[in-house]
C-alpha atoms as a PDB file:
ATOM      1  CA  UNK A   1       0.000   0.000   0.000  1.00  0.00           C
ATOM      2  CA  UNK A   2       1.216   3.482  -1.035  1.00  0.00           C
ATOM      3  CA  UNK A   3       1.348   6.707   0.981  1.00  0.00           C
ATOM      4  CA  UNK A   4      -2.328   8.151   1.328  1.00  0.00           C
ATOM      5  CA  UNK A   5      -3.347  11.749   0.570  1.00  0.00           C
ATOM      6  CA  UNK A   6      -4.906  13.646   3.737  1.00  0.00           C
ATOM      7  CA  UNK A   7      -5.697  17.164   4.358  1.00  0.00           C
ATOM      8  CA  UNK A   8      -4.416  18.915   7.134  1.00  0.00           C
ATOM      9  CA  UNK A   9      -6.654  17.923  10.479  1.00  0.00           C
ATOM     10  CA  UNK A  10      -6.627  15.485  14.080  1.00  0.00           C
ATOM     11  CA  UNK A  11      -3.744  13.397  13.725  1.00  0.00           C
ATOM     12  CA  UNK A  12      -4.345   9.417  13.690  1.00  0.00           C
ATOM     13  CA  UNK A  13      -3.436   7.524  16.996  1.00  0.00           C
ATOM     14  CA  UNK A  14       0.377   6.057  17.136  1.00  0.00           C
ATOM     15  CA  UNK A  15       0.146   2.472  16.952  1.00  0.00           C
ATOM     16  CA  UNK A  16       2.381   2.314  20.044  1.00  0.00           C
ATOM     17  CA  UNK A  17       0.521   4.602  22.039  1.00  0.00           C
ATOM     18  CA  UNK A  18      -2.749   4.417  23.976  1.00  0.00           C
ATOM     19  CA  UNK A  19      -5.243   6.828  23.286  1.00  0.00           C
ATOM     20  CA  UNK A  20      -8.488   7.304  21.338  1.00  0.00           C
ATOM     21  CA  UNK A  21     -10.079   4.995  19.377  1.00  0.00           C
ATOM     22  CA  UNK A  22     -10.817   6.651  15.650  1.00  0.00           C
ATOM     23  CA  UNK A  23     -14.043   5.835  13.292  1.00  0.00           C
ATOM     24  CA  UNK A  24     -12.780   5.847  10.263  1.00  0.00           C
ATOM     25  CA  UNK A  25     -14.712   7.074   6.569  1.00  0.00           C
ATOM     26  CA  UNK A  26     -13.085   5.728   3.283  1.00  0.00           C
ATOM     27  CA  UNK A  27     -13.998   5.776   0.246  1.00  0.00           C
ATOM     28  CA  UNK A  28     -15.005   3.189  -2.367  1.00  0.00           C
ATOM     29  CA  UNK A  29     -13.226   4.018  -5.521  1.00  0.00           C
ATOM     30  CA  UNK A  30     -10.789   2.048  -6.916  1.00  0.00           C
ATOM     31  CA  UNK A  31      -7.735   4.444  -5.798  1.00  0.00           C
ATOM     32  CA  UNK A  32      -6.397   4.955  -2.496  1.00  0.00           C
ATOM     33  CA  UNK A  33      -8.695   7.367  -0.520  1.00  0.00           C
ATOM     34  CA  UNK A  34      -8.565   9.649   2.284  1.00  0.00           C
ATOM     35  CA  UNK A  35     -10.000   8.565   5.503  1.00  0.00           C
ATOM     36  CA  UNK A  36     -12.251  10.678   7.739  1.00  0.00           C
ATOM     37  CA  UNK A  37     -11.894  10.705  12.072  1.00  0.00           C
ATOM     38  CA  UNK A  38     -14.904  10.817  13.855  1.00  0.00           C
ATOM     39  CA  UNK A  39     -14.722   9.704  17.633  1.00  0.00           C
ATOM     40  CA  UNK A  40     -14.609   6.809  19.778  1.00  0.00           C
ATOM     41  CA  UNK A  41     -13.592   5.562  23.605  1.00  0.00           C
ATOM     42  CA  UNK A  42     -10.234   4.280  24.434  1.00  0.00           C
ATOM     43  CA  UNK A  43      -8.388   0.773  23.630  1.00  0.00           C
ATOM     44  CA  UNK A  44      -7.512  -1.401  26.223  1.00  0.00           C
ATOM     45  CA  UNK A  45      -6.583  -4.964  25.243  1.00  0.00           C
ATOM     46  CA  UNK A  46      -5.962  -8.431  26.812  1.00  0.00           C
ATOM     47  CA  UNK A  47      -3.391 -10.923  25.409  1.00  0.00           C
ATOM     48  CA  UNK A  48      -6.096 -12.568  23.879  1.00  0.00           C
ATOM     49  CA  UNK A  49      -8.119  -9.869  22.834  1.00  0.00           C
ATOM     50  CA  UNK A  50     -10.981 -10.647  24.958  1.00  0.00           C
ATOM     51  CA  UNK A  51     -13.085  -8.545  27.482  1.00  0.00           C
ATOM     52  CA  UNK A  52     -16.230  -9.113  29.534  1.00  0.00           C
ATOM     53  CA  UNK A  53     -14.886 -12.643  31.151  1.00  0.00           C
ATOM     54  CA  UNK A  54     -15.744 -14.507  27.808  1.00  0.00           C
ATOM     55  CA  UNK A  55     -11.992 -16.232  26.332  1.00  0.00           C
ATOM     56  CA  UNK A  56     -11.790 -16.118  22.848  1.00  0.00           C
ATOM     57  CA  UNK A  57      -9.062 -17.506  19.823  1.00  0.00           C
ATOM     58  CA  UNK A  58      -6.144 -16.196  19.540  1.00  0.00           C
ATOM     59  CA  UNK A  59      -5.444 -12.984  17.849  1.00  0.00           C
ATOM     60  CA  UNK A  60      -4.045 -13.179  14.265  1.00  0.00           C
ATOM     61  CA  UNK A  61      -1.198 -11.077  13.213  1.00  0.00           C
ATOM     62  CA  UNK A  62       0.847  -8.952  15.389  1.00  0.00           C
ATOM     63  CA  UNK A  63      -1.011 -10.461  18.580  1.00  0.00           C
ATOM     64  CA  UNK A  64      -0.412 -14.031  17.585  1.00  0.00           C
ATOM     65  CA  UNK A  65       3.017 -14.145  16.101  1.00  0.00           C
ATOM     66  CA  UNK A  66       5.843 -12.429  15.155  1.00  0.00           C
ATOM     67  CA  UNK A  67       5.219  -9.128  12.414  1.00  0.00           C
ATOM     68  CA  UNK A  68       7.784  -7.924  10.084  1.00  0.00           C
ATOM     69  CA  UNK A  69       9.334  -4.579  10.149  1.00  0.00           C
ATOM     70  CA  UNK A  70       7.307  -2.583   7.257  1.00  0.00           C
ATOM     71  CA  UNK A  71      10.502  -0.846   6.260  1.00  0.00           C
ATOM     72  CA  UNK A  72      12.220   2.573   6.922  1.00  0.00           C
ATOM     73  CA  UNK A  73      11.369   6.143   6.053  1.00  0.00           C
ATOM     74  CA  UNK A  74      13.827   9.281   6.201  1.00  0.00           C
ATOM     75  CA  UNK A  75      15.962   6.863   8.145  1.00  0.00           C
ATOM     76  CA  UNK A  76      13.699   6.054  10.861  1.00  0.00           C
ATOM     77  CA  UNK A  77      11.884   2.714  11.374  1.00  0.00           C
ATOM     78  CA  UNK A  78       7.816   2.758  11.129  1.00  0.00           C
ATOM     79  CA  UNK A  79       6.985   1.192  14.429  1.00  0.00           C
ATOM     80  CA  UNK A  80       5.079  -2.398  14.857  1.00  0.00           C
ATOM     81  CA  UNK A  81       1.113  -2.748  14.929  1.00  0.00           C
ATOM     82  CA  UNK A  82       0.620  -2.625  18.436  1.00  0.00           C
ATOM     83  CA  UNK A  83      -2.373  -4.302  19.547  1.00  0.00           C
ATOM     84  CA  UNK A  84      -3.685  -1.906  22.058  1.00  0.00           C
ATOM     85  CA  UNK A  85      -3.799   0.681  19.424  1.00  0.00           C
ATOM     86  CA  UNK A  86      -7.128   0.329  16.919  1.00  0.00           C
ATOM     87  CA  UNK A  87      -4.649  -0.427  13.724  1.00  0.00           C
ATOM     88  CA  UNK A  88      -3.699  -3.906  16.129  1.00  0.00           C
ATOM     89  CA  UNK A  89      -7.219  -4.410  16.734  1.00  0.00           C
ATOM     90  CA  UNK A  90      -8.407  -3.989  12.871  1.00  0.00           C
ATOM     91  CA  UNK A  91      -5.224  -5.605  11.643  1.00  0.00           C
ATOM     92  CA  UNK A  92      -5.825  -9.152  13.588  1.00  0.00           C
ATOM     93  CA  UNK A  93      -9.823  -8.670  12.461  1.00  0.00           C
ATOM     94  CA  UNK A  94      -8.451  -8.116   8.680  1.00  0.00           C
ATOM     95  CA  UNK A  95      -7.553 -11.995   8.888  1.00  0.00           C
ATOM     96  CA  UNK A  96     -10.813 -13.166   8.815  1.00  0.00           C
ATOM     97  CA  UNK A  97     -12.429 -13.936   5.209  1.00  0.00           C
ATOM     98  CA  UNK A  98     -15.178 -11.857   5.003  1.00  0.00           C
ATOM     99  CA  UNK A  99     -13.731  -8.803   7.155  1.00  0.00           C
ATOM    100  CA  UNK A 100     -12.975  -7.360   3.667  1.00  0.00           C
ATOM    101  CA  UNK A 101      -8.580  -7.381   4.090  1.00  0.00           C
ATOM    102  CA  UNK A 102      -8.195  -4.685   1.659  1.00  0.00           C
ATOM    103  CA  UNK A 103     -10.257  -2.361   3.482  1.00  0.00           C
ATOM    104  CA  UNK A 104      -8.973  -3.140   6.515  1.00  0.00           C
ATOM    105  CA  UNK A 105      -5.223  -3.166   5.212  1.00  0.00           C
ATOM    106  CA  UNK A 106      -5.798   0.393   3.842  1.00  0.00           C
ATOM    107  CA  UNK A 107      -6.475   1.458   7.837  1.00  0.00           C
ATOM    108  CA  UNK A 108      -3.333  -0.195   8.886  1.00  0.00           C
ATOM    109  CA  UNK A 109      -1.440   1.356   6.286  1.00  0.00           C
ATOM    110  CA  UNK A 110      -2.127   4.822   6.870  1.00  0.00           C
ATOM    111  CA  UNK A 111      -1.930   4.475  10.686  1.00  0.00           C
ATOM    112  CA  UNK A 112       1.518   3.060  10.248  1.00  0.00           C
ATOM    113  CA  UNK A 113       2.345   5.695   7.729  1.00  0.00           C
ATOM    114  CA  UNK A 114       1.202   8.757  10.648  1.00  0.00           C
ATOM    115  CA  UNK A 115      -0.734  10.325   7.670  1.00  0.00           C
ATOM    116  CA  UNK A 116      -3.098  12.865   9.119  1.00  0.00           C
ATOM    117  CA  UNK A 117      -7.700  12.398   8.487  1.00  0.00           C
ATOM    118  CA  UNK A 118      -9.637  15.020   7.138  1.00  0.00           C
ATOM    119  CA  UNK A 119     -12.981  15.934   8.257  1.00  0.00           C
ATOM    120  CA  UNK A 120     -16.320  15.022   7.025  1.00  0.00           C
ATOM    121  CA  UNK A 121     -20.154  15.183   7.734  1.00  0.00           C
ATOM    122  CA  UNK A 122     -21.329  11.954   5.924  1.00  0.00           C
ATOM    123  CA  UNK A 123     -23.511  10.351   8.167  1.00  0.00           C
ATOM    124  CA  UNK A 124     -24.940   7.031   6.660  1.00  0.00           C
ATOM    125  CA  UNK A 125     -24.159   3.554   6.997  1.00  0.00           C
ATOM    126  CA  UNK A 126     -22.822   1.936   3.961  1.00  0.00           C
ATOM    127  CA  UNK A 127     -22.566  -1.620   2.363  1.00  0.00           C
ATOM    128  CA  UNK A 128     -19.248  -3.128   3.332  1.00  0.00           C
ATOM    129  CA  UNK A 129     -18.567  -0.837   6.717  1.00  0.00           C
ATOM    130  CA  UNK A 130     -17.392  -2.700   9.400  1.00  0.00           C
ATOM    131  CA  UNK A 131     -18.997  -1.272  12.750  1.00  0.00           C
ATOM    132  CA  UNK A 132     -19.916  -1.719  16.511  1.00  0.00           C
ATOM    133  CA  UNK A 133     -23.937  -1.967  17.329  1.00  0.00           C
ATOM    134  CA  UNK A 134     -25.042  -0.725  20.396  1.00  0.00           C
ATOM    135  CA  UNK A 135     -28.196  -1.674  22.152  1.00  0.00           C
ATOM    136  CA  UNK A 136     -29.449   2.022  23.433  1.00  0.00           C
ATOM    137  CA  UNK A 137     -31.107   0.756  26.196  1.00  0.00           C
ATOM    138  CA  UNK A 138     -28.998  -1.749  28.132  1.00  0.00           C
ATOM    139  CA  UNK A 139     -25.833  -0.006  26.563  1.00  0.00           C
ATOM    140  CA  UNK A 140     -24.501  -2.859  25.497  1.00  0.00           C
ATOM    141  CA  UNK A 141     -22.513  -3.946  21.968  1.00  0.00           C
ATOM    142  CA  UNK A 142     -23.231  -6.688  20.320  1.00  0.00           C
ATOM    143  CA  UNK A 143     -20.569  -9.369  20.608  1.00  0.00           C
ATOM    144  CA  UNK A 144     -19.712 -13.361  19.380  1.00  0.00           C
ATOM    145  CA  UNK A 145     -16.591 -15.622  19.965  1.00  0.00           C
ATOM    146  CA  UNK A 146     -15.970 -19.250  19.471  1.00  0.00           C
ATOM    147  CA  UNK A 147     -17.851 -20.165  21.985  1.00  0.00           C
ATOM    148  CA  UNK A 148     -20.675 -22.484  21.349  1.00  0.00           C
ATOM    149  CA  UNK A 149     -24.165 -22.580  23.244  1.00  0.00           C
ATOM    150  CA  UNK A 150     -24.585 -25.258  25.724  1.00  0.00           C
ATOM    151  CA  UNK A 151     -27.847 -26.005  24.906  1.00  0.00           C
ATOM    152  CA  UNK A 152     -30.568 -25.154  21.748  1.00  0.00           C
ATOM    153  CA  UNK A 153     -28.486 -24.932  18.724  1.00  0.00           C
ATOM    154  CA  UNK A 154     -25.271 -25.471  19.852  1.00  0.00           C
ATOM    155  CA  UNK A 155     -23.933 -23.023  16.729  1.00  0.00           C
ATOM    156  CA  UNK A 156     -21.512 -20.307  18.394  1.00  0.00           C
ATOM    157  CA  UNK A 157     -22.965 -17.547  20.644  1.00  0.00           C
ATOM    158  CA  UNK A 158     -23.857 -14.266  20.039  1.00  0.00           C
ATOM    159  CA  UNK A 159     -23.720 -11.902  23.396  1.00  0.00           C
ATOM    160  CA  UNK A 160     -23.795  -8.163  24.413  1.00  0.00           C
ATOM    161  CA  UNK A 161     -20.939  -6.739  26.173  1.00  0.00           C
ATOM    162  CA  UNK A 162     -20.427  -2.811  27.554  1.00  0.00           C
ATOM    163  CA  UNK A 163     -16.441  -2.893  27.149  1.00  0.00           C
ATOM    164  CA  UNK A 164     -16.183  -0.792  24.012  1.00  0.00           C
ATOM    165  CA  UNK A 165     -12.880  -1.395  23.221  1.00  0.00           C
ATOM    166  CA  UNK A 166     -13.395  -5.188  22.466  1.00  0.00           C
ATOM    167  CA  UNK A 167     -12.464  -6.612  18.956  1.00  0.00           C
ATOM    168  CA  UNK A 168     -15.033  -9.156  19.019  1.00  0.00           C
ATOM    169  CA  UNK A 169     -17.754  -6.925  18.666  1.00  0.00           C
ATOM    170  CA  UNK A 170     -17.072  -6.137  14.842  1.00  0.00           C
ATOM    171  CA  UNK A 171     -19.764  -6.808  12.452  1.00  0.00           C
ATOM    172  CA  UNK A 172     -19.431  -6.150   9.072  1.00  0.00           C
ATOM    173  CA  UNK A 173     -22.414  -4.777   6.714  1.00  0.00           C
ATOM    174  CA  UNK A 174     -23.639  -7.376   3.791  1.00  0.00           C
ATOM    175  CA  UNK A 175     -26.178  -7.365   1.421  1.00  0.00           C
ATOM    176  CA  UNK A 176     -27.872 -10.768   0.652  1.00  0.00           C
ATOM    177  CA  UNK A 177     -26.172 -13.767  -1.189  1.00  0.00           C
ATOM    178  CA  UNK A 178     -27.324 -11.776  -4.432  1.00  0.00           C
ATOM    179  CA  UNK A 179     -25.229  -8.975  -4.017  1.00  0.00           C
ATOM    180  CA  UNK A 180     -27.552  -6.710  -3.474  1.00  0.00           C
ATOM    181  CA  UNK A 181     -25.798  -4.144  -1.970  1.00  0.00           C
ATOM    182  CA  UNK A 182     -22.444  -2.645  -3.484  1.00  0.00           C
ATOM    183  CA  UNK A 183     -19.849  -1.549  -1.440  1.00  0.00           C
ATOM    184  CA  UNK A 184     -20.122   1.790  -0.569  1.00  0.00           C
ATOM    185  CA  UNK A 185     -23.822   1.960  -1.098  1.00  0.00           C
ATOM    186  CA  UNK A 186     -25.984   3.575   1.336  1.00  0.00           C
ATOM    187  CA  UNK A 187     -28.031   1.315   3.183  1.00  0.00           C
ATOM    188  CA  UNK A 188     -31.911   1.771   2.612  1.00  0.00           C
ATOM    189  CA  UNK A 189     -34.801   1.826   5.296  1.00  0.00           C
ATOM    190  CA  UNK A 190     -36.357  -1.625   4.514  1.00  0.00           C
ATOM    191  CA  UNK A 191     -33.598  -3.258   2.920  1.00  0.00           C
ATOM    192  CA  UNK A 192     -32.301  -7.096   3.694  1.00  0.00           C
ATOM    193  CA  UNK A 193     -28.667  -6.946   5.379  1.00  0.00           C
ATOM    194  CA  UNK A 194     -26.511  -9.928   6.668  1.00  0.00           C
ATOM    195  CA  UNK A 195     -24.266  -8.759   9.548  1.00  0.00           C
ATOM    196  CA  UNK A 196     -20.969 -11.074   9.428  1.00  0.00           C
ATOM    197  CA  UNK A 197     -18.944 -11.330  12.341  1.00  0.00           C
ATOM    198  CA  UNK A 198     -15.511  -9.976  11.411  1.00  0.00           C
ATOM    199  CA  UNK A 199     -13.199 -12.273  13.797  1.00  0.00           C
ATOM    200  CA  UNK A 200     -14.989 -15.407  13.288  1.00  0.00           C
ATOM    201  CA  UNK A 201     -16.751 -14.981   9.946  1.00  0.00           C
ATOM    202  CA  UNK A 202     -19.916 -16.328  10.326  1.00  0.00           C
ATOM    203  CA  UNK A 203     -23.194 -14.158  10.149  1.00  0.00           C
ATOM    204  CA  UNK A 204     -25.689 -12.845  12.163  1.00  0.00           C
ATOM    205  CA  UNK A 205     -28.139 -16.052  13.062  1.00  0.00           C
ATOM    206  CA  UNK A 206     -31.627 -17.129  14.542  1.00  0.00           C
ATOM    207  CA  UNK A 207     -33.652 -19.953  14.045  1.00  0.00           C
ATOM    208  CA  UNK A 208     -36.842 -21.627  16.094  1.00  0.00           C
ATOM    209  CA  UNK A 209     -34.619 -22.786  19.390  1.00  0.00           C
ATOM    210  CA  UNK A 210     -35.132 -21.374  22.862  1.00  0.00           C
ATOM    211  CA  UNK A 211     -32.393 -18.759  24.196  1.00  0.00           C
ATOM    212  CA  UNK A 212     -30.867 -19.825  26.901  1.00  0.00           C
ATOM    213  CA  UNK A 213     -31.898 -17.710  29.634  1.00  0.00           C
ATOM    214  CA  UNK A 214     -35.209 -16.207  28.686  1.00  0.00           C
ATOM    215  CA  UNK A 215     -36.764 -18.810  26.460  1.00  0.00           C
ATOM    216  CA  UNK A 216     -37.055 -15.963  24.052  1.00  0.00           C
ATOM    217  CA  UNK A 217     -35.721 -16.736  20.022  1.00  0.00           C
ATOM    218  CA  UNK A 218     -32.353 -18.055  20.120  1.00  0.00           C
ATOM    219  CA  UNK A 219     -30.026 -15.766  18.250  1.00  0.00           C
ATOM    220  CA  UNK A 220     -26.647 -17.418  16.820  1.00  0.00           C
ATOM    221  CA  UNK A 221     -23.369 -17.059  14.365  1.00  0.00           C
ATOM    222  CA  UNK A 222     -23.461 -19.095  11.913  1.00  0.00           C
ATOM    223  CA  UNK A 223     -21.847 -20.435   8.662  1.00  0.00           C
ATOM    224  CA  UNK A 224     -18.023 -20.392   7.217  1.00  0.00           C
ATOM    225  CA  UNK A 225     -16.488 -17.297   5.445  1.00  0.00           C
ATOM    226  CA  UNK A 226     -19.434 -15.354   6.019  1.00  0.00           C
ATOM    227  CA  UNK A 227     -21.670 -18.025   4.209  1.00  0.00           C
ATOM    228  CA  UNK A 228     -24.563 -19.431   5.606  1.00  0.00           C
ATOM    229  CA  UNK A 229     -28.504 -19.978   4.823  1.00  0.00           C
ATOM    230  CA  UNK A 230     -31.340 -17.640   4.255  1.00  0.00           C
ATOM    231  CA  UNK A 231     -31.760 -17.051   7.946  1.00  0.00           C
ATOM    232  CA  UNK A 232     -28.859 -14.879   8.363  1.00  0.00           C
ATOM    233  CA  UNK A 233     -31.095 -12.173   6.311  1.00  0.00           C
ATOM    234  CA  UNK A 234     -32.163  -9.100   8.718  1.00  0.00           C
ATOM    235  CA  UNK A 235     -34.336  -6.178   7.278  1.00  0.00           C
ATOM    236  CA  UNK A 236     -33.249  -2.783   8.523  1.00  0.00           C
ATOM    237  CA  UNK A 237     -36.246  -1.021  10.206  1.00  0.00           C
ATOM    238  CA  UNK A 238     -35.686   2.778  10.113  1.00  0.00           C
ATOM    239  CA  UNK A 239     -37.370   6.291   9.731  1.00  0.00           C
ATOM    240  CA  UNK A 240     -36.725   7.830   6.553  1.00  0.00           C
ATOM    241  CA  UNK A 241     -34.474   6.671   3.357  1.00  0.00           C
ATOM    242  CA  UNK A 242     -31.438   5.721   4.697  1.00  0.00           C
ATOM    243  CA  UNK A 243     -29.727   3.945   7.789  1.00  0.00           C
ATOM    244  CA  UNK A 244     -28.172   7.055   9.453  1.00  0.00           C
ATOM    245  CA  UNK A 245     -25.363   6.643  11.825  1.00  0.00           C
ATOM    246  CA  UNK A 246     -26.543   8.598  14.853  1.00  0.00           C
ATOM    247  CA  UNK A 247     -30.159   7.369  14.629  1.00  0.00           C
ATOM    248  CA  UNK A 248     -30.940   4.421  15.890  1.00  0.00           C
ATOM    249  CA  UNK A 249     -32.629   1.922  14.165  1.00  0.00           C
ATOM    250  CA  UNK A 250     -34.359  -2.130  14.768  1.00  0.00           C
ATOM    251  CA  UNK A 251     -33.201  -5.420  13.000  1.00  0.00           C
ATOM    252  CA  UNK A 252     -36.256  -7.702  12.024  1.00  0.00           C
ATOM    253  CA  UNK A 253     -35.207 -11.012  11.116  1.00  0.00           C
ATOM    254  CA  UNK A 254     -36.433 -12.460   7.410  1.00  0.00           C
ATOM    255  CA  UNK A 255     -37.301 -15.687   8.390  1.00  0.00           C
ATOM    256  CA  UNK A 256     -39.258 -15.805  11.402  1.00  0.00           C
ATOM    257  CA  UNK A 257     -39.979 -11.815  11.940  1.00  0.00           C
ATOM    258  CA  UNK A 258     -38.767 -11.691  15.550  1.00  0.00           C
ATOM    259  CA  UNK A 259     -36.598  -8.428  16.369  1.00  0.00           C
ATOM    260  CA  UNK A 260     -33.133  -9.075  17.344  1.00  0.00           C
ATOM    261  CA  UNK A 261     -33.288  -7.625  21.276  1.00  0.00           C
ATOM    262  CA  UNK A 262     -31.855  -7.431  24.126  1.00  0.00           C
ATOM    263  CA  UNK A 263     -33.043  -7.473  27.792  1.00  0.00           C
ATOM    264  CA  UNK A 264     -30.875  -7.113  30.320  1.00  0.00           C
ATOM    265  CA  UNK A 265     -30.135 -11.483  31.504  1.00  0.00           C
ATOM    266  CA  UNK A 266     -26.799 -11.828  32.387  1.00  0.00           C
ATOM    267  CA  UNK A 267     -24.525 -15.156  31.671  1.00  0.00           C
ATOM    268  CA  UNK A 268     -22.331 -16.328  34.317  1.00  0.00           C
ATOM    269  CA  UNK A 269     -19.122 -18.612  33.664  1.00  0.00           C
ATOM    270  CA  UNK A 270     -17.430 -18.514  30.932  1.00  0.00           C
ATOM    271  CA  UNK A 271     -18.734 -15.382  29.949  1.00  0.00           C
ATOM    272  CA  UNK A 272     -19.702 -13.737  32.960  1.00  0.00           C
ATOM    273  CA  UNK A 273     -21.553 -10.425  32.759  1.00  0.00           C
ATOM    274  CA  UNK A 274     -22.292 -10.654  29.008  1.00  0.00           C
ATOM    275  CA  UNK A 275     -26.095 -10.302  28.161  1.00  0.00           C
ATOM    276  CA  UNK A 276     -28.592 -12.485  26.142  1.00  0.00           C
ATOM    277  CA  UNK A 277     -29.065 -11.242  23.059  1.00  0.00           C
ATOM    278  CA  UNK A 278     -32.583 -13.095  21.617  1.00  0.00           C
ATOM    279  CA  UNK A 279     -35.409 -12.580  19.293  1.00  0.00           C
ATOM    280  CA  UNK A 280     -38.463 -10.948  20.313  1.00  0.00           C
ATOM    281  CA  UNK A 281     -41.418 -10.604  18.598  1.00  0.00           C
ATOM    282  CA  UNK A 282     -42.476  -6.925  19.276  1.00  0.00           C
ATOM    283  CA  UNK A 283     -40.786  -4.028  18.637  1.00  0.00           C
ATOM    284  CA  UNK A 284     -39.677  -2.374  21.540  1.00  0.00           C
ATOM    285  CA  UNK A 285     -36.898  -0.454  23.353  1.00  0.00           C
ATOM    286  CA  UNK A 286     -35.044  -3.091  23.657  1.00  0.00           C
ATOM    287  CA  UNK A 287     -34.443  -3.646  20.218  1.00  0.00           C
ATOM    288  CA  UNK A 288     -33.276  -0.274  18.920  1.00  0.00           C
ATOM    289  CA  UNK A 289     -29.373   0.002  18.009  1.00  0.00           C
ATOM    290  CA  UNK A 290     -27.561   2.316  17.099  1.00  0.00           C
ATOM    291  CA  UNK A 291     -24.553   2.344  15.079  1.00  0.00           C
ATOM    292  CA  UNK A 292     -21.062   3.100  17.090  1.00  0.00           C
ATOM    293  CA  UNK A 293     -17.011   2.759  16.433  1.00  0.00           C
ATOM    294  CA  UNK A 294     -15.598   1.186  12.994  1.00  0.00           C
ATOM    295  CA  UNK A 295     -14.275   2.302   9.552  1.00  0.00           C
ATOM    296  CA  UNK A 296     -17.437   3.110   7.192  1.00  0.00           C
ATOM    297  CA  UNK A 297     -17.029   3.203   3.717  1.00  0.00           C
ATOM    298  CA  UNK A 298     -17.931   7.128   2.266  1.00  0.00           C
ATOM    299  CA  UNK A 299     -21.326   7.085   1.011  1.00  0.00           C
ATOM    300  CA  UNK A 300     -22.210   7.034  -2.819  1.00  0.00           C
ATOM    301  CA  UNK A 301     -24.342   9.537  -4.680  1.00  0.00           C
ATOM    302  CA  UNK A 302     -27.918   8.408  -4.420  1.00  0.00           C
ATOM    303  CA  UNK A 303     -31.905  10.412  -5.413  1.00  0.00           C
ATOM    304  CA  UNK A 304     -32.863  11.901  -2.277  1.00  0.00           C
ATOM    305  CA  UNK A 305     -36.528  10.319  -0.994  1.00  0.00           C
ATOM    306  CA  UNK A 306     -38.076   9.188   1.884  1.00  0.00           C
ATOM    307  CA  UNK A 307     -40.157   6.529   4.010  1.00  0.00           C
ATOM    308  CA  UNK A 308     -40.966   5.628   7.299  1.00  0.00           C
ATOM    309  CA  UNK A 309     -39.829   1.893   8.212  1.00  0.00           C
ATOM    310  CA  UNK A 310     -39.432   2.234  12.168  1.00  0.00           C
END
């Protein structure tokens, strides 16, 4: 990857340094783009990359095993992807299949490079960003690992955890197995998603089994390389056109039409203090999300319009 173009603005974080975690905009054309800051918490990482008592596998890259030096510049050596910093975090989530590497690589690159983000207003959520969901009223983000349910399904569970800084909670945005929705593409009110879990790549999951703790719809990852079955399809319920980033919108699932929810039931070991996250039939405040840290690809041109889908 080449040097990137930036205007001047907030400097990225130093991948050896703690400090704030950075959303990231990018664009989808064909050339390198600039990237865009806009906000986040701070990073704080075990040696397995796991938070909220749950253990998870290994961290690829830089966390796992040993990383090459990328090289010198005006004499100085560009420092190793730590992973504390969010370039560690995304670099170890770029290993997974259907995290989208190249996007992912791009983010590395730059943050290795100390190029500087310029500023932007775009505001929607795009086909192919990889982002954080958080449950607005239990303030929790939804979260899997490979760890399997002991009971229902047995497929690998899907949790919600408060730590933000946790690199299991990275879901990337699909459209269905048709390809309906090009990266970079704003994603409508109404329209059919599949959420793939970047770490582990399989995709958000439920299916007619019993969660484990309320009885409610279980709600599951499932499939290989972010391919799995018609019930990982979940329609985005929203007010207006589009799927804005600071609005917060419901998941309805395809299949079975239950609303993908959270309410508060608590595991305990392996994974104590992570919530259920079920199915629930009615829409309520439990099931509204809202879209939080990741990189999100810059928004297309698309005819203005409007609908109500919330």
């Amino acid at each position: 990857l080449g040097a990137a173009r930036a205007s001047p603005g907030s400097s990225l974080v130093s991948p050896r340094r703690r400090g704030p975690i950075k959303t990231f905009l990018v664009s989808p054309g064909p050339s390198q783009p600039p990237l865009a800051e806009a906000g986040g918490g701070s990073l704080r990482r075990g040696p397995n990359g796991s938070r909220g008592g749950a253990p998870c596998r290994p961290a690829i890259g830089c966390c796992g095993g040993p990383c090459r030096r990328i090289g010198r510049r005006r004499r100085r050596k560009r420092p190793l992807p730590s992973c504390r910093s969010p370039a560690g975090a995304m670099w170890s989530a770029g290993r997974g299949r259907a995290a989208g590497p190249a996007l992912l690589g791009l983010l590395l690159a730059l943050s290795l490079s100390g190029g500087r983000a310029a500023k932007t207003d775009a505001g929607l959520v795009t086909c192919g960003s990889v982002l954080k969901l958080f449950n607005t009223q239990h303030r929790v983000r939804l979260h899997s690992h490979d760890i399997k349910y002991g009971s229902g399904s047995g497929q690998q569970s899907v949790t919600g955890v408060e730590a933000s800084d946790d690199a299991n909670s990275y879901w990337r945005i699909r459209g269905d197995t048709e390809g309906g929705c090009p990266r970079g593409s704003p994603v409508r009110c109404g329209q059919a998603v599949r959420l793939t879990h970047v770490l582990t790549g399989k995709n958000l999951h439920t299916h007619h089994f019993p969660s484990p703790l309320t009885n409610n719809q279980e709600v599951s990852a499932f499939g290989e390389d972010g391919e799995g079955d018609d019930l990982d399809l979940w329609t985005v319920r929203c007010s207006g056109l589009h799927w804005e980033r600071e609005a917060a919108v419901r998941f309805q699932h395809v299949g079975t039409s239950v609303f993908l929810s959270v309410t508060g039931e608590q595991y305990g070991s392996p994974i104590r203090g992570q919530h259920e996250v079920h199915g629930m039939a009615s829409a309520s405040a439990h099931n509204k999300w809202k879209a939080m840290e990741g990189v999100f690809i810059k928004p297309s041109p698309e005819a203005p319009g409007g609908h109500d889908e919330l």
